[in-house]
Protein backbone atom coordinates (compact mmCIF):
# COMPACT_ATOMS: atom_id res chain seq x y z
CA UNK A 1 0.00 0.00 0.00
CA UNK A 2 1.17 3.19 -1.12
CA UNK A 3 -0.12 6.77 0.56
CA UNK A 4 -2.10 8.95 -2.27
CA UNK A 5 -0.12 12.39 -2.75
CA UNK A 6 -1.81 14.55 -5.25
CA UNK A 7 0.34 16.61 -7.65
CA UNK A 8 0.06 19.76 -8.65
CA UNK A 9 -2.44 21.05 -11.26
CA UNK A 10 -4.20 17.30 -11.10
CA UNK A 11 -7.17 18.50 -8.60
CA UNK A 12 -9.96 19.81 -9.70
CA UNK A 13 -11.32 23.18 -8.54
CA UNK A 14 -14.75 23.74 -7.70
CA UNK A 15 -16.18 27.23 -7.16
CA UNK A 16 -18.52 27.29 -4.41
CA UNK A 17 -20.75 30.22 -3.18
CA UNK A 18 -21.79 31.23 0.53
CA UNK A 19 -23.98 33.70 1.65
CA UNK A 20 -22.80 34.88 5.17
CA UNK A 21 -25.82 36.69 6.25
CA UNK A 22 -26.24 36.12 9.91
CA UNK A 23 -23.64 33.36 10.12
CA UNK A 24 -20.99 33.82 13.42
CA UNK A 25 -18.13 35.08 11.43
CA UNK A 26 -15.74 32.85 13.35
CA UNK A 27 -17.85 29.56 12.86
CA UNK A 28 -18.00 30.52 9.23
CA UNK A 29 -14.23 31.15 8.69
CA UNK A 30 -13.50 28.08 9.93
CA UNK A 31 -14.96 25.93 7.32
CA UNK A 32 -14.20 28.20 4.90
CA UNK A 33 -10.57 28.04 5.69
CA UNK A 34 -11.32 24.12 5.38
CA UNK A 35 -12.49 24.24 2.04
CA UNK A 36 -9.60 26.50 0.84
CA UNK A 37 -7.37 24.00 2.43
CA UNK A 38 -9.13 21.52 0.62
CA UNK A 39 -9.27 19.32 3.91
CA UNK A 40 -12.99 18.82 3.05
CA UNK A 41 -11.52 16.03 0.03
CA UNK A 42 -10.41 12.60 0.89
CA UNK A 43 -7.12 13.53 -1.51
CA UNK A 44 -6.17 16.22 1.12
CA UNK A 45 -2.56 16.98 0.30
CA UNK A 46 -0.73 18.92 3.02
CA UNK A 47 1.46 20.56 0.58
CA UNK A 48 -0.19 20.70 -2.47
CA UNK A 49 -2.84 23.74 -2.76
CA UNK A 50 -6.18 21.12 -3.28
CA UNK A 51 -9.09 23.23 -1.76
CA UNK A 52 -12.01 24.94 -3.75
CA UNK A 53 -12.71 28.59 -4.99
CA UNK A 54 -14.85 30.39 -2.48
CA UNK A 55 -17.24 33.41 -3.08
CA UNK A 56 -18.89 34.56 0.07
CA UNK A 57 -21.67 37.28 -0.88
CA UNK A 58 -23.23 39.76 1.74
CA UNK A 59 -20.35 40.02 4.09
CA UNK A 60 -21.78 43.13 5.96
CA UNK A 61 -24.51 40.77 6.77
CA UNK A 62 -21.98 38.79 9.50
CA UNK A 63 -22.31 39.27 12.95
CA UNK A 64 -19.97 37.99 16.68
CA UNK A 65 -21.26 36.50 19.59
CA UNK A 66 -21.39 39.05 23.08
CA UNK A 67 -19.67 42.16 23.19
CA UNK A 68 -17.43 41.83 20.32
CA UNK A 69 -18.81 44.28 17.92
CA UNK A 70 -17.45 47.41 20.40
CA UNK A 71 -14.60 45.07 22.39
CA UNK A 72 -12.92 43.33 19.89
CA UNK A 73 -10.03 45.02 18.42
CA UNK A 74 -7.84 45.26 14.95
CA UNK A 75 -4.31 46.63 15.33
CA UNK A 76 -1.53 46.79 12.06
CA UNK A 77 1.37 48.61 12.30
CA UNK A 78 2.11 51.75 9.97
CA UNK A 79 5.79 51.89 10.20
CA UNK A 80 5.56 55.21 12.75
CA UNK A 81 5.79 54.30 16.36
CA UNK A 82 2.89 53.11 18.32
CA UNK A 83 0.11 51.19 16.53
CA UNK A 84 -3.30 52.26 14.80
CA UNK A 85 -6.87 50.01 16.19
CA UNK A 86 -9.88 49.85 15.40
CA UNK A 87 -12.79 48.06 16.93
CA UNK A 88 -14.99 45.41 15.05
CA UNK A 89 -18.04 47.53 14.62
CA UNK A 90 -16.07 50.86 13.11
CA UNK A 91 -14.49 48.27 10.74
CA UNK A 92 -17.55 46.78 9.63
CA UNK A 93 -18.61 50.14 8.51
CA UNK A 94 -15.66 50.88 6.48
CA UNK A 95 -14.46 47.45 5.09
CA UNK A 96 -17.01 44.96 5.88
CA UNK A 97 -15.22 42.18 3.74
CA UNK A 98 -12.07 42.69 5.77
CA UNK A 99 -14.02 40.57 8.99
CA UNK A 100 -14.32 37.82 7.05
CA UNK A 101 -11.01 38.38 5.55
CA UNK A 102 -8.75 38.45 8.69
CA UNK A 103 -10.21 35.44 10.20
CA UNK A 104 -9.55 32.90 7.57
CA UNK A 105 -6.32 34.61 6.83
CA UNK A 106 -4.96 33.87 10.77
CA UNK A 107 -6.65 30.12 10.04
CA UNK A 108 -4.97 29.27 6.92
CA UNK A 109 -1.08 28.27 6.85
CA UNK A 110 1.45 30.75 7.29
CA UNK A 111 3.69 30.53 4.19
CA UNK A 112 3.54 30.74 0.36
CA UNK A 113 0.77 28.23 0.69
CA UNK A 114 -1.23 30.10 2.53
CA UNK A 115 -0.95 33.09 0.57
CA UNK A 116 -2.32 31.09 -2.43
CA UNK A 117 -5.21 29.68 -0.81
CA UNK A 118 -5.97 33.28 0.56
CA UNK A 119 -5.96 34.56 -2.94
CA UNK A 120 -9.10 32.19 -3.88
CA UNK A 121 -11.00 33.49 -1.65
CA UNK A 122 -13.40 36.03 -3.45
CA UNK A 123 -15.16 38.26 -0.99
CA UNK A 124 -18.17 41.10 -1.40
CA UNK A 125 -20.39 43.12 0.73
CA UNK A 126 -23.39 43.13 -1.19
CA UNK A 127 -25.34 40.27 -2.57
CA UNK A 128 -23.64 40.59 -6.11
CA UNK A 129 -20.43 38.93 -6.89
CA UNK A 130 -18.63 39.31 -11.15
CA UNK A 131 -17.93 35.39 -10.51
CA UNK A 132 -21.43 34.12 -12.41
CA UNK A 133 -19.66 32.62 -15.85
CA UNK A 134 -17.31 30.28 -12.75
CA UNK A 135 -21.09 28.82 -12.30
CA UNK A 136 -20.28 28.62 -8.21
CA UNK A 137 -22.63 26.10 -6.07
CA UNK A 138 -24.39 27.74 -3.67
CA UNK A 139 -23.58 26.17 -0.33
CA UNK A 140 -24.66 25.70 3.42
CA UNK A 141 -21.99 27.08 5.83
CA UNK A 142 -21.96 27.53 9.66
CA UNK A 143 -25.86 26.64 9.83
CA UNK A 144 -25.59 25.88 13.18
CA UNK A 145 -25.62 29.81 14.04
């Protein structure tokens, strides 16, 4: 018995499509960042980019659990001393798509790997995404909100 390791450019990509409205952003990044792993497949390669094309529409439809909206904070560094935050809810109405954006990026891999996956992941804050000739599937995430 040999171990199956898929190659390169041999997996075929699906396109799927979410709709996030009212789904717990962090219970919904999660199996995103499963699919763009491609952990969902039994021919789950660890180093070989095998997950799916992702289009999640109405992203400033998410919402967090408790207090999150005004505790939760996002910090990045400018390159001047100190750092600039913001809290979830002020980000929301700026970038909504930048939520849902951050949390799969901190779930995915931290390499070159990672930065592919990242890129197909296709993200929009209204209910319209330019993706309809990929034909994506719509499908059930994080139902369990």
């Amino acid at each position: 018995m040999t171990t199956y390791m898929a190659k390169p450019g041999t997996v075929e990509q699906r396109w799927l499509l979410v709709d996030a409205t009212d789904k717990v952003v962090g219970r919904l990044a999660s199996e995103i960042a499963v699919i763009l792993m491609g952990k969902h497949r039994p021919t789950y390669t660890p180093h070989v980019d095998t997950g799916d094309f992702v289009v999640v529409v109405n992203c400033e439809k998410v919402r967090f659990t408790g207090k999150k909206w005004d505790q939760k904070q996002y910090a990045w560094y400018t390159g001047y001393p100190g750092q600039k935050t913001i809290n979830a809810a002020d980000r929301l109405a700026r970038h909504p798509e930048l939520i849902l954006r951050e949390a799969v990026r901190r779930m995915l891999p931290k390499n070159k790997l990672g930065t592919a996956m990242l890129a197909k992941l296709k993200l929009y804050a209204g209910p319209d995404h330019p993706h309809q000739a990929q034909q994506p599937e719509l499908t059930e995430l994080a139902s369990l909100a």
